[in-house]
N, C-alpha and C. Protein backbone atom coordinates (compact mmCIF):
# COMPACT_ATOMS: atom_id res chain seq x y z
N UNK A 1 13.46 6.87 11.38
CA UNK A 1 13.44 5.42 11.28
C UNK A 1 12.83 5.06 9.93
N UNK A 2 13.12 4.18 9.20
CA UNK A 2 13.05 3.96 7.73
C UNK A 2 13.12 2.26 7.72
N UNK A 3 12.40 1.47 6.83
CA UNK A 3 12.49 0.34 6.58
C UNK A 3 12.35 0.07 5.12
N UNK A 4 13.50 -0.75 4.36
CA UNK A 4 13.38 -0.98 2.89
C UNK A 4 12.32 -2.30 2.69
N UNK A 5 11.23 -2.22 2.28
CA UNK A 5 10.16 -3.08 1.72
C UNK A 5 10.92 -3.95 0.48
N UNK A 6 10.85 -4.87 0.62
CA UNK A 6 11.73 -6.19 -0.93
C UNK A 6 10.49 -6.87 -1.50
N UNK A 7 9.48 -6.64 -1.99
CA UNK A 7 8.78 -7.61 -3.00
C UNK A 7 9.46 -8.77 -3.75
N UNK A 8 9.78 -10.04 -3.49
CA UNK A 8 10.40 -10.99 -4.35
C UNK A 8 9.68 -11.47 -4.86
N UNK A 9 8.45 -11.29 -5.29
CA UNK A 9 7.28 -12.54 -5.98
C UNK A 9 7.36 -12.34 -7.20
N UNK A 10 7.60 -13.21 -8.00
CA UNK A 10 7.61 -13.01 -9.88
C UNK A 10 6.55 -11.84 -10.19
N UNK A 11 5.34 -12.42 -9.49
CA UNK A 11 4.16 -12.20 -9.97
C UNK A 11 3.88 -10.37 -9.06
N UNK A 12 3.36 -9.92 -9.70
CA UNK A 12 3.00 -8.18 -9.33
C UNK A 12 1.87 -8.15 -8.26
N UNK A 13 0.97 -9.03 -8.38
CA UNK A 13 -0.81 -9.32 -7.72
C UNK A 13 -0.41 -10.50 -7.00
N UNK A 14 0.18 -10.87 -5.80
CA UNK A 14 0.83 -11.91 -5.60
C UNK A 14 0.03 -12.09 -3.93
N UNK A 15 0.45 -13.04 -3.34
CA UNK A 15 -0.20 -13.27 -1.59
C UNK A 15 0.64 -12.75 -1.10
N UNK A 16 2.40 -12.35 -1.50
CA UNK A 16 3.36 -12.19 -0.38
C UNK A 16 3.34 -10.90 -0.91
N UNK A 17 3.16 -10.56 -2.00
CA UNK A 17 3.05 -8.98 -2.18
C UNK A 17 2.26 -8.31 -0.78
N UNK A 18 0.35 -9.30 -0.82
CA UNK A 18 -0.26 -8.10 -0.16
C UNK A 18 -0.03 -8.66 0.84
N UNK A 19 0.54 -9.80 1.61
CA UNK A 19 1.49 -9.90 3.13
C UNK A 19 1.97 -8.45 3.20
N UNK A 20 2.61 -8.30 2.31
CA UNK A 20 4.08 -6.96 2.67
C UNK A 20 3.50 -5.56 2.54
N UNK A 21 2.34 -5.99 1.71
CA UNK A 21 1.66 -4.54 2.12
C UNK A 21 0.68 -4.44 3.51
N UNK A 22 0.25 -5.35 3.68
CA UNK A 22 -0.27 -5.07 5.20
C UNK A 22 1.15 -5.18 6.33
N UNK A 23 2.39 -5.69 5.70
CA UNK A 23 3.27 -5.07 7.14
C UNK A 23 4.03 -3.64 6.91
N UNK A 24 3.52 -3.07 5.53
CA UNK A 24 3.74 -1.51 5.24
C UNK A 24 2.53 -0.71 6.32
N UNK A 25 1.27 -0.93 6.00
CA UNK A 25 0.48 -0.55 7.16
C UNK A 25 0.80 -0.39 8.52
N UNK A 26 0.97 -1.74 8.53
CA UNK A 26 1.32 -2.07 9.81
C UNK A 26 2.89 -0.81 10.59
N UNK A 27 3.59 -0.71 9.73
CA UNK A 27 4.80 -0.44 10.02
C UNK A 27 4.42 1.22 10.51
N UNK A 28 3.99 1.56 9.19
CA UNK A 28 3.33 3.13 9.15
C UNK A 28 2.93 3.68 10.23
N UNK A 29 2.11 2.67 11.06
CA UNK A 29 1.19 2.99 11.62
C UNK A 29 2.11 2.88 13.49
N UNK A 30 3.45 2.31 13.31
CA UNK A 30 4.49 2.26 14.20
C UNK A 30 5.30 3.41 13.89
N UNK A 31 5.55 4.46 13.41
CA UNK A 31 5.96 5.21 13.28
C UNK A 31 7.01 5.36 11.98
N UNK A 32 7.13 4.07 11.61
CA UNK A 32 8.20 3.70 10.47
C UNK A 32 7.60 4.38 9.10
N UNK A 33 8.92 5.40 8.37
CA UNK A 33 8.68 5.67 6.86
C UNK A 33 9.00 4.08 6.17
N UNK A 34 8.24 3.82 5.25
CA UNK A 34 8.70 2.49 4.23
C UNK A 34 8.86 2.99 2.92
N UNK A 35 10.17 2.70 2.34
CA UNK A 35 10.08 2.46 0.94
C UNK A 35 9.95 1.55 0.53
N UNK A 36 9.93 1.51 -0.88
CA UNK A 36 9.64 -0.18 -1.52
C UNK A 36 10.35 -0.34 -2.69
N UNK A 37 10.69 -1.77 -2.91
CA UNK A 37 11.75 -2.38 -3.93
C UNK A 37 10.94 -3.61 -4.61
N UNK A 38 10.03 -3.63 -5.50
CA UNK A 38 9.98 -4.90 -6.38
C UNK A 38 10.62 -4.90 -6.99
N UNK A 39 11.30 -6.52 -6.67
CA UNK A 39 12.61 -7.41 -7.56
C UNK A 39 12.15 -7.79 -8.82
N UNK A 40 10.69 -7.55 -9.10
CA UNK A 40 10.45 -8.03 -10.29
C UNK A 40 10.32 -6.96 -11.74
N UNK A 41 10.78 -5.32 -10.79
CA UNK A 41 11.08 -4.60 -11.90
C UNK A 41 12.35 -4.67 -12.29
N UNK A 42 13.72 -5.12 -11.66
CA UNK A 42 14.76 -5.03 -11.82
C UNK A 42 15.03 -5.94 -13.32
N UNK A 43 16.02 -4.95 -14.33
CA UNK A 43 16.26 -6.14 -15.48
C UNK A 43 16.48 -7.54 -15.22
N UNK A 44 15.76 -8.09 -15.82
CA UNK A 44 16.56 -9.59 -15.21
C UNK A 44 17.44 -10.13 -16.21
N UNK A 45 17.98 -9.73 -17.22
CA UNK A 45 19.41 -9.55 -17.57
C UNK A 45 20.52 -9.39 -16.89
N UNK A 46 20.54 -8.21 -16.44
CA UNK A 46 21.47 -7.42 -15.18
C UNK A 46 21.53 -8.19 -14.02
N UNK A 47 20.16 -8.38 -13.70
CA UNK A 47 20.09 -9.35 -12.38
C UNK A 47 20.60 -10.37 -12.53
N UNK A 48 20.90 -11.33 -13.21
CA UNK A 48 20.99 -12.63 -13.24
C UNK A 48 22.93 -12.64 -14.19
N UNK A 49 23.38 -11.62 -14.76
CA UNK A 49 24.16 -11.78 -15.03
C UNK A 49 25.45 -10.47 -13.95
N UNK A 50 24.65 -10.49 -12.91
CA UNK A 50 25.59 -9.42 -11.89
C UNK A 50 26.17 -8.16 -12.20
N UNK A 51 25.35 -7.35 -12.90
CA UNK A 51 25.92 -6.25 -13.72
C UNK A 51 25.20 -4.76 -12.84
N UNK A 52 26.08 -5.02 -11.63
CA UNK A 52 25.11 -3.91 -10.78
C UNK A 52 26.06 -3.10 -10.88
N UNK A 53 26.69 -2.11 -11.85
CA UNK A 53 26.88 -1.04 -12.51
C UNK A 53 25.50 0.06 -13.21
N UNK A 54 24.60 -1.24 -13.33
CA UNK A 54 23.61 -0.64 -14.39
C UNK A 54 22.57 0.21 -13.19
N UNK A 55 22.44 1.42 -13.42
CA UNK A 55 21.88 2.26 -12.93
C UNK A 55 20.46 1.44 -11.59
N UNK A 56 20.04 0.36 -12.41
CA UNK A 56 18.54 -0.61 -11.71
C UNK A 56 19.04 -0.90 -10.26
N UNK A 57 19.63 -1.77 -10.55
CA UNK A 57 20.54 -2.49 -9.65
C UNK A 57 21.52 -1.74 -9.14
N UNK A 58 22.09 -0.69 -9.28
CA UNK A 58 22.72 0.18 -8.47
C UNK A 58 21.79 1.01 -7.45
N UNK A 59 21.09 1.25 -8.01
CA UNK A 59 19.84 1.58 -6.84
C UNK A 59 19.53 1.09 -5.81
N UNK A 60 18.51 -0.02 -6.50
CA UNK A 60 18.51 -0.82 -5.65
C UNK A 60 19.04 -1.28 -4.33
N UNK A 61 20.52 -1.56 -4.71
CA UNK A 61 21.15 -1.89 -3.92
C UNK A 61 22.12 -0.62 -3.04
N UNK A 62 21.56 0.35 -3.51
CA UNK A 62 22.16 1.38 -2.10
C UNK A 62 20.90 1.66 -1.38
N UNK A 63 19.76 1.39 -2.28
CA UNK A 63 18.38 1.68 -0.81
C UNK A 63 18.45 0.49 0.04
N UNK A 64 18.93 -0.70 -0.16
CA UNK A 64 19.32 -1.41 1.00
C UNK A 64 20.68 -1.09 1.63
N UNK A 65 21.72 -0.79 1.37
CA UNK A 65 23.00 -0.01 2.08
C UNK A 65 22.24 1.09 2.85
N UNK A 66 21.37 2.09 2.50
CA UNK A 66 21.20 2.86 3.31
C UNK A 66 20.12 2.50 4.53
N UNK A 67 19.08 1.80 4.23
CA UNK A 67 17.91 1.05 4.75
C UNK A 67 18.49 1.03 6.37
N UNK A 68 17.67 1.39 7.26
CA UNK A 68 17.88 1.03 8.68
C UNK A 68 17.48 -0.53 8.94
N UNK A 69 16.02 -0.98 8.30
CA UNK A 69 15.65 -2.26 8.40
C UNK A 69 15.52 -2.74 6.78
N UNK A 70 15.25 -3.97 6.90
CA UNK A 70 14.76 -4.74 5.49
C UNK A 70 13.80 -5.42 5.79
N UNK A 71 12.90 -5.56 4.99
CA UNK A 71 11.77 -6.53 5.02
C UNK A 71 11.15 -7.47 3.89
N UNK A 72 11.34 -8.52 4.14
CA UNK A 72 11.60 -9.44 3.08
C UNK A 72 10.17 -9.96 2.66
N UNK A 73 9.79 -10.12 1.74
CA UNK A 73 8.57 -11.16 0.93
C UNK A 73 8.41 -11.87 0.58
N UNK A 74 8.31 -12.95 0.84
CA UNK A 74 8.89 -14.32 -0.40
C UNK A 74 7.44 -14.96 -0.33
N UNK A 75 7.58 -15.41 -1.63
CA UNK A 75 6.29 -16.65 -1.70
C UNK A 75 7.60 -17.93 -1.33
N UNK A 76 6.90 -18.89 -1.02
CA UNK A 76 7.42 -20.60 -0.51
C UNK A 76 7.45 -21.06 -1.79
N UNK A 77 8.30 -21.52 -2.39
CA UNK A 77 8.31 -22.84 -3.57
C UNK A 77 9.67 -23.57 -3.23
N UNK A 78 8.98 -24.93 -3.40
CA UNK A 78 9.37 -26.45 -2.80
C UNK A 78 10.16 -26.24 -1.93
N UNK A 79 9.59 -25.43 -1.00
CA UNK A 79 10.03 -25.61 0.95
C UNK A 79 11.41 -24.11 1.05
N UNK A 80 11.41 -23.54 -0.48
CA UNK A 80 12.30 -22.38 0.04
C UNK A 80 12.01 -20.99 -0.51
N UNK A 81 12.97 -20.21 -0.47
CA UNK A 81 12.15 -18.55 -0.87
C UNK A 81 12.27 -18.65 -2.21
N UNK A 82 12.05 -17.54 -2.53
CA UNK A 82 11.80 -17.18 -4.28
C UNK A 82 13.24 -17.13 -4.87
N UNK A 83 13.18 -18.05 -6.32
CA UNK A 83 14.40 -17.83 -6.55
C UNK A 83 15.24 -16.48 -7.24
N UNK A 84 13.89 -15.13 -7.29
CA UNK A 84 14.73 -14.26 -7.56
C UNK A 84 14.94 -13.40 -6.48
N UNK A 85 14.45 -13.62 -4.80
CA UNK A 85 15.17 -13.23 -3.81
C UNK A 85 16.71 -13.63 -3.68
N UNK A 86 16.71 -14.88 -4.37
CA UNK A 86 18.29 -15.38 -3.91
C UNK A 86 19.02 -14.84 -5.19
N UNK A 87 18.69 -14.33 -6.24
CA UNK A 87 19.47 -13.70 -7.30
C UNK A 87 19.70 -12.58 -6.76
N UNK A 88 18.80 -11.62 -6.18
CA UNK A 88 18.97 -10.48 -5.39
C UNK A 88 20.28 -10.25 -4.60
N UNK A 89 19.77 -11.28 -3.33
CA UNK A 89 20.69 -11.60 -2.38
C UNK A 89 22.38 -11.61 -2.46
N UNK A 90 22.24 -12.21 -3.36
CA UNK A 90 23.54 -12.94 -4.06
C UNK A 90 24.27 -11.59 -4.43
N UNK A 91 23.88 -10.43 -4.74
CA UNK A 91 24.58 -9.28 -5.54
C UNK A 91 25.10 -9.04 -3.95
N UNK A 92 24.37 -8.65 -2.94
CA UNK A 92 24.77 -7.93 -1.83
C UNK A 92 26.26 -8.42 -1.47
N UNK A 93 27.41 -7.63 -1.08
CA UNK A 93 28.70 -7.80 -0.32
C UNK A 93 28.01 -8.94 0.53
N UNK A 94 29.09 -9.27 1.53
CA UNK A 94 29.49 -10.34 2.15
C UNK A 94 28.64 -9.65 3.44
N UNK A 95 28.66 -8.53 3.71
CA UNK A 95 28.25 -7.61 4.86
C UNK A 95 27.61 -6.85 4.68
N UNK A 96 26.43 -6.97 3.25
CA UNK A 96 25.59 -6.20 3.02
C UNK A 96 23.86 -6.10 4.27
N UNK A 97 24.00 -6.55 4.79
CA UNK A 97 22.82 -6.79 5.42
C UNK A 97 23.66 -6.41 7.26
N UNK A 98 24.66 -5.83 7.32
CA UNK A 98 25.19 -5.58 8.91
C UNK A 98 24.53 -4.39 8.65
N UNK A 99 24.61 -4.92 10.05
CA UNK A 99 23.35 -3.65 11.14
C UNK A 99 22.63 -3.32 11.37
N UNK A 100 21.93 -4.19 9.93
CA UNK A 100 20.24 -4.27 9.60
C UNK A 100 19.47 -4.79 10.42
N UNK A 101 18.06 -4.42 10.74
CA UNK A 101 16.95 -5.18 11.43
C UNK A 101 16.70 -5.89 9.97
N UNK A 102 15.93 -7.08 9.75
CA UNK A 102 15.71 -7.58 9.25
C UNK A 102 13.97 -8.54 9.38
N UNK A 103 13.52 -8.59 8.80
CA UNK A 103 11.92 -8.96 8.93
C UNK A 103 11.38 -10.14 7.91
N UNK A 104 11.63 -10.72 7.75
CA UNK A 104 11.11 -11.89 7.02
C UNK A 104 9.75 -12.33 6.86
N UNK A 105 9.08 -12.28 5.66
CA UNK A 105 7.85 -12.83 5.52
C UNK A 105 7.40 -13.98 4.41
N UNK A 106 6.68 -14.23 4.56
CA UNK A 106 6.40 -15.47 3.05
C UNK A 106 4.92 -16.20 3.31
N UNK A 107 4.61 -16.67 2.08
CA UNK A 107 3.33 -17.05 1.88
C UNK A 107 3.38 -18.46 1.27
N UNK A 108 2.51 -19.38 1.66
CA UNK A 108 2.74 -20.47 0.67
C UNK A 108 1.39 -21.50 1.03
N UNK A 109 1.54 -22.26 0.34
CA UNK A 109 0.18 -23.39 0.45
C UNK A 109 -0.32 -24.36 1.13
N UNK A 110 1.04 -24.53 2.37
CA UNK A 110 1.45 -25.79 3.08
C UNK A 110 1.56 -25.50 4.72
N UNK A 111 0.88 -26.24 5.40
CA UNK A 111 1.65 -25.66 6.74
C UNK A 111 2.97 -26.42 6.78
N UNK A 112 3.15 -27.21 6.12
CA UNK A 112 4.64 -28.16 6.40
C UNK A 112 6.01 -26.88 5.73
N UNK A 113 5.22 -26.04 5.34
CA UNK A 113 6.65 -25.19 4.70
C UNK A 113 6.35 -23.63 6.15
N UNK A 114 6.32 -24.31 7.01
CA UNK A 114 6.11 -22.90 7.71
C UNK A 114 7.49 -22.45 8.18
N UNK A 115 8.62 -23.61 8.36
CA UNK A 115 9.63 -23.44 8.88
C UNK A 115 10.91 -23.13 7.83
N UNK A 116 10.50 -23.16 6.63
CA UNK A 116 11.08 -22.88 5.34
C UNK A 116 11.93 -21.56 5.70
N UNK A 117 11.42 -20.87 6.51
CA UNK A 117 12.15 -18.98 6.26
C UNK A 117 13.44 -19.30 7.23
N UNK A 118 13.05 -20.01 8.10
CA UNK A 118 14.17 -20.24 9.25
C UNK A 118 15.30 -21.50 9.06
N UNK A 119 14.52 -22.15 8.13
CA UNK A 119 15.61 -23.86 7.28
C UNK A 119 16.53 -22.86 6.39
N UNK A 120 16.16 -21.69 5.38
CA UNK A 120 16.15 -21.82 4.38
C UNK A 120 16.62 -20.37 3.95
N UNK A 121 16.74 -19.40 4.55
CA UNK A 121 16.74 -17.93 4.65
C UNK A 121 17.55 -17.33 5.31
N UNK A 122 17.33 -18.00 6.46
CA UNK A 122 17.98 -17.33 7.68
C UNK A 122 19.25 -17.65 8.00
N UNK A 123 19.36 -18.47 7.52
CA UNK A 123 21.25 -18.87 7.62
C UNK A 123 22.05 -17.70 6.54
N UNK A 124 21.30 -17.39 5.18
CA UNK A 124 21.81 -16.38 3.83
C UNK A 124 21.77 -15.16 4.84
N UNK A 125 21.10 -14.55 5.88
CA UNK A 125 20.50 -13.32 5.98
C UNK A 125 21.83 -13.61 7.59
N UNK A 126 21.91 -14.22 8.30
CA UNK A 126 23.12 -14.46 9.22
C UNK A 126 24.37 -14.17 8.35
N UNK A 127 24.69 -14.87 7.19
CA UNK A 127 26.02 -14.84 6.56
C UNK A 127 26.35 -13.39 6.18
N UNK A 128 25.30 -12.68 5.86
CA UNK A 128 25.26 -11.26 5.11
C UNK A 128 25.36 -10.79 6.33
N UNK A 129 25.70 -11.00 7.71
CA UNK A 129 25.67 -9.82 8.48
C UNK A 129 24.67 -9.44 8.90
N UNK A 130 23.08 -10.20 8.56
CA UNK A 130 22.03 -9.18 9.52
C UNK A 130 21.99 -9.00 11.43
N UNK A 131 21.72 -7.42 11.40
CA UNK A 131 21.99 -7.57 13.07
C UNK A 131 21.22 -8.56 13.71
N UNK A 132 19.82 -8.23 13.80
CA UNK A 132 18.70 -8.95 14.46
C UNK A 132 17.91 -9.29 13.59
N UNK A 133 16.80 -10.45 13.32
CA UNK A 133 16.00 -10.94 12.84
C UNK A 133 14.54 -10.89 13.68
N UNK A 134 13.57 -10.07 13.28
CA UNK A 134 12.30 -10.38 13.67
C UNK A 134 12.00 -11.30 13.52
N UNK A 135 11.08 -12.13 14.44
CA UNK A 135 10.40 -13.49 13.98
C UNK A 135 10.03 -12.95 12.71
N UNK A 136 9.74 -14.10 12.00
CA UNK A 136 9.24 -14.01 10.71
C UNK A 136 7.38 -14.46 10.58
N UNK A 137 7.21 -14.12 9.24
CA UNK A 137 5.50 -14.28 9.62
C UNK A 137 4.97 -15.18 8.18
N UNK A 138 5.07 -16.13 8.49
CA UNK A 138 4.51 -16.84 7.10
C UNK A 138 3.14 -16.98 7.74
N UNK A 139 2.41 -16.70 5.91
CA UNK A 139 1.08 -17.02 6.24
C UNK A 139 0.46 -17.88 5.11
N UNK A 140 -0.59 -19.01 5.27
CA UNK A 140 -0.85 -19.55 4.08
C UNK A 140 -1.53 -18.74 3.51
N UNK A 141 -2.27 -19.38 1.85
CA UNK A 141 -2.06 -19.01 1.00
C UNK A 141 -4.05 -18.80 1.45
N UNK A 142 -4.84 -19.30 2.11
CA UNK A 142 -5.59 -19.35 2.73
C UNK A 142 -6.21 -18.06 3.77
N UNK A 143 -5.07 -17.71 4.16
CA UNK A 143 -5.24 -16.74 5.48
C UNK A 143 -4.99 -15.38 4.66
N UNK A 144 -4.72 -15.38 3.38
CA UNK A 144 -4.53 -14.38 2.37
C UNK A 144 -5.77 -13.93 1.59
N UNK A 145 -6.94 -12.83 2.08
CA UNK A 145 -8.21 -13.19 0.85
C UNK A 145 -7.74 -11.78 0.36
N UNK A 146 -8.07 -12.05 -1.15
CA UNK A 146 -8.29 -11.18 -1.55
C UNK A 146 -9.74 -10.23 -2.27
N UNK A 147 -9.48 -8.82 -1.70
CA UNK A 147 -11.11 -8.42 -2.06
C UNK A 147 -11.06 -7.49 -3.37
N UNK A 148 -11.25 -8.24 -4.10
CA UNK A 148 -11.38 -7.30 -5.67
C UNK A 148 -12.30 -6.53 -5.72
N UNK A 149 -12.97 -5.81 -5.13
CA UNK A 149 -13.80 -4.43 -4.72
C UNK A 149 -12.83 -3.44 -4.39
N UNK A 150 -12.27 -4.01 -3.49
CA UNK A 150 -11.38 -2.73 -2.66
C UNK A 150 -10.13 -3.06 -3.01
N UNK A 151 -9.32 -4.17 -4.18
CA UNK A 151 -8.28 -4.12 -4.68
C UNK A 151 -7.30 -3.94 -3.35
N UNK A 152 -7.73 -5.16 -2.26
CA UNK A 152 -6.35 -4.75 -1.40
C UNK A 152 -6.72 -6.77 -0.98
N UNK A 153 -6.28 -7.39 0.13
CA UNK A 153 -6.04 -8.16 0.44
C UNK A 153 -6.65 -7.79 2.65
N UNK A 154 -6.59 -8.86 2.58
CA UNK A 154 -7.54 -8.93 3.83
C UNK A 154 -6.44 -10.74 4.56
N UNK A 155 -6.52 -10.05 6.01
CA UNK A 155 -5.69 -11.34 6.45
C UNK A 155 -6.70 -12.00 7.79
N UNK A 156 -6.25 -13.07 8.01
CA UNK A 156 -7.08 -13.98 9.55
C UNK A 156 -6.93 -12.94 10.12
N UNK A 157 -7.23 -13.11 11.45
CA UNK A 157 -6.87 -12.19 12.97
C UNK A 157 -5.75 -12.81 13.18
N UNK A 158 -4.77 -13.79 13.44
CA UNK A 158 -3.57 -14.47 13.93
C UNK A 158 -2.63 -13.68 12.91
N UNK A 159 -2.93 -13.80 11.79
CA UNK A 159 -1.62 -13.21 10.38
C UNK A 159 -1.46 -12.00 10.70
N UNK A 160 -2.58 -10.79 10.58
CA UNK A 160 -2.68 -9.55 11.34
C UNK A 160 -2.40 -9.35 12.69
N UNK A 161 -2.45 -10.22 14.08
CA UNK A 161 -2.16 -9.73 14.88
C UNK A 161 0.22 -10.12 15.15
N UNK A 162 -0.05 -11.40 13.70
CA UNK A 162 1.70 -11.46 13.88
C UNK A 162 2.22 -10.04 12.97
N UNK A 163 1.34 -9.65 12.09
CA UNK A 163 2.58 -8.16 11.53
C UNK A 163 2.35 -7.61 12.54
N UNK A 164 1.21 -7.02 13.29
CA UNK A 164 1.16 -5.96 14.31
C UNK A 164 2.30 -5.90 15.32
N UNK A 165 2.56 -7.46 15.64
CA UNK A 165 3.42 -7.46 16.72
C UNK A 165 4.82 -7.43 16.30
N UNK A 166 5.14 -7.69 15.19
CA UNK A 166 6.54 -7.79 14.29
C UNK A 166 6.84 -6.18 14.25
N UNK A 167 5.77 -5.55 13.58
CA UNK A 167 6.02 -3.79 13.48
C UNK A 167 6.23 -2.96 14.36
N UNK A 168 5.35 -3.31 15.47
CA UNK A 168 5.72 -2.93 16.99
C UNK A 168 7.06 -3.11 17.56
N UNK A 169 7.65 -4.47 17.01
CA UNK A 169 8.90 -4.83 17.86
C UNK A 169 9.68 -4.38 16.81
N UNK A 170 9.90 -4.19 15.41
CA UNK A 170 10.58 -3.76 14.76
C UNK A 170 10.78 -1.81 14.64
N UNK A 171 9.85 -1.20 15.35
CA UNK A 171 9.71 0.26 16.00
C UNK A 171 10.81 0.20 16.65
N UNK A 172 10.11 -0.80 17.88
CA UNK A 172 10.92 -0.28 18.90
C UNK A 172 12.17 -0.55 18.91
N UNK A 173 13.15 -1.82 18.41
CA UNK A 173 14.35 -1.92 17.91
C UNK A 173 14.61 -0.73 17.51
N UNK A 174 14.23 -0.46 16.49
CA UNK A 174 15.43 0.64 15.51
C UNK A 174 14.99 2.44 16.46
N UNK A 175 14.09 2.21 17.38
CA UNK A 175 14.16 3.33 18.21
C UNK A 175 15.49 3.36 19.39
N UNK A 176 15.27 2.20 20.01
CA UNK A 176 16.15 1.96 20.50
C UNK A 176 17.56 2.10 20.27
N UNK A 177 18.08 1.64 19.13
CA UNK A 177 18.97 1.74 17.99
C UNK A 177 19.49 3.13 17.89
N UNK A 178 18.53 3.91 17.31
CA UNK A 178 18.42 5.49 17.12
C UNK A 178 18.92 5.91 18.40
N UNK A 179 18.25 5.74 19.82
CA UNK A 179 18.68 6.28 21.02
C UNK A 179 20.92 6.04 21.50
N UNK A 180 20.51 5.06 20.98
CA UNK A 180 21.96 4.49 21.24
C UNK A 180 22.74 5.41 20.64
N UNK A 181 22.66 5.81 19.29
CA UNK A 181 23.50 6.53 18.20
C UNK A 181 23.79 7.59 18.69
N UNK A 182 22.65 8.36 19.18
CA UNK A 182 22.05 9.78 19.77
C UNK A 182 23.02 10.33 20.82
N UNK A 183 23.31 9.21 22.22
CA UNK A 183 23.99 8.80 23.19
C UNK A 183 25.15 8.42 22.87
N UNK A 184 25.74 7.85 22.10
CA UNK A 184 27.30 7.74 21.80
C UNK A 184 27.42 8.79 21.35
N UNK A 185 26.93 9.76 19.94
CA UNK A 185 27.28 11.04 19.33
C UNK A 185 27.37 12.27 20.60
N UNK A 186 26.63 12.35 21.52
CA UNK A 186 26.74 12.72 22.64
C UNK A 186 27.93 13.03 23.38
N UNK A 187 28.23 11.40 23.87
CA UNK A 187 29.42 11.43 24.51
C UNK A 187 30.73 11.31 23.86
N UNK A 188 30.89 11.45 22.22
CA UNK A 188 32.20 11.81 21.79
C UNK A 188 32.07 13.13 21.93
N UNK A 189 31.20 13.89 21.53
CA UNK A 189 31.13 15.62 21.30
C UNK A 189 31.54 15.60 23.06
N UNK A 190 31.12 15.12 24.07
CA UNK A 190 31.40 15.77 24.96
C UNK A 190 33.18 14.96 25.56
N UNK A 191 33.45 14.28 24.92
CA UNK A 191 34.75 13.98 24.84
C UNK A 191 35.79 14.65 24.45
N UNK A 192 35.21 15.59 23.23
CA UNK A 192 36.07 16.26 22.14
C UNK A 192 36.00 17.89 22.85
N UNK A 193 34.99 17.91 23.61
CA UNK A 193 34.95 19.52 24.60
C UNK A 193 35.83 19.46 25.12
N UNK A 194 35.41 18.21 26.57
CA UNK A 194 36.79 18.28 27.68
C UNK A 194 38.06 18.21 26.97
N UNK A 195 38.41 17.51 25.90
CA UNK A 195 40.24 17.61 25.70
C UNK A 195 40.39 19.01 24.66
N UNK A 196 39.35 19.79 24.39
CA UNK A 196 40.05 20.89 23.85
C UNK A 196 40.46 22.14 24.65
């Protein structure tokens, strides 16, 4: 079981960065391997002029083709995700995101933008084909501290106990998932016995 990590925040030291690293923890600690993708190393030449030939962006975009889940980062600006998640986005096929679990997160300053991932996201991440959508976990910008001693980020008990429960349910999906595969591969091999 494997989940592709998406950093979309311009910024490297960001709130939705260390969101996504405490639902890497979190995930880890569910049994999930995570890799990771900051959008903000990708050329943004290439990116912005669709040239995913170029080795960056060819990458990229097969560790999400191969990805069992995705897990998204966004900081909130004026009530929607980052606009170089949607430059991202935009490269993927029409059906780049089928079959995917999918996980949505974001950070922002407002409780009035809490519903932003689900106004604003989730219709792009439906069109692309995602299978299932975890609730998503926005957290303000507040419930985000960061501890420059220990160079990591620290969340409420509510923000931490929503990745815990997102990672948990995002386990057990793609276990589930896995079992299914396991069980059909099964019963063709034992399909392909009896008629030989």
């Amino acid at each position: 079981m494997d989940a592709l990590l998406i950093a979309a925040s311009p910024s490297e030291r960001s709130r939705s960065a260390a969101l996504l690293h405490g639902a890497a923890l979190a995930l880890e600690h569910a049994g999930i391997v995570v890799r990771r993708l900051a959008l903000s190393e990708l050329p943004a030449e290439a990116l912005l002029r669709v040239r995913t030939a170029e080795p960056p962006l060819r990458d990229a975009l097969d560790h999400v083709r191969c990805a069992s889940a995705v897990v998204l980062a966004t900081p909130i600006y004026k009530a929607a995700y980052s606009g170089l998640l949607k430059a991202f986005l935009d490269l993927l096929p029409q059906d780049g995101l089928h079959g995917k679990w999918i996980w949505p997160l974001a950070t922002g300053g407002s409780p009035a933008h809490t519903l932003a991932l689900d106004h604003s996201l989730r219709p792009v991440l439906d069109n692309l084909g995602a299978h299932q959508v975890v609730p998503s976990v926005y957290a303000l910008e507040s419930q985000v501290v960061w501890n420059d001693a220990a160079a990591v980020a620290q969340f409420d008990a509510d923000v931490q106990r929503r990745l815990d429960a997102g990672a948990a349910r995002l386990a057990n999906a793609l276990e589930s998932q896995a079992h299914l595969r396991r069980r059909d591969e099964r019963m063709r091999l034992s399909v392909v016995r009896c008629s030989a």
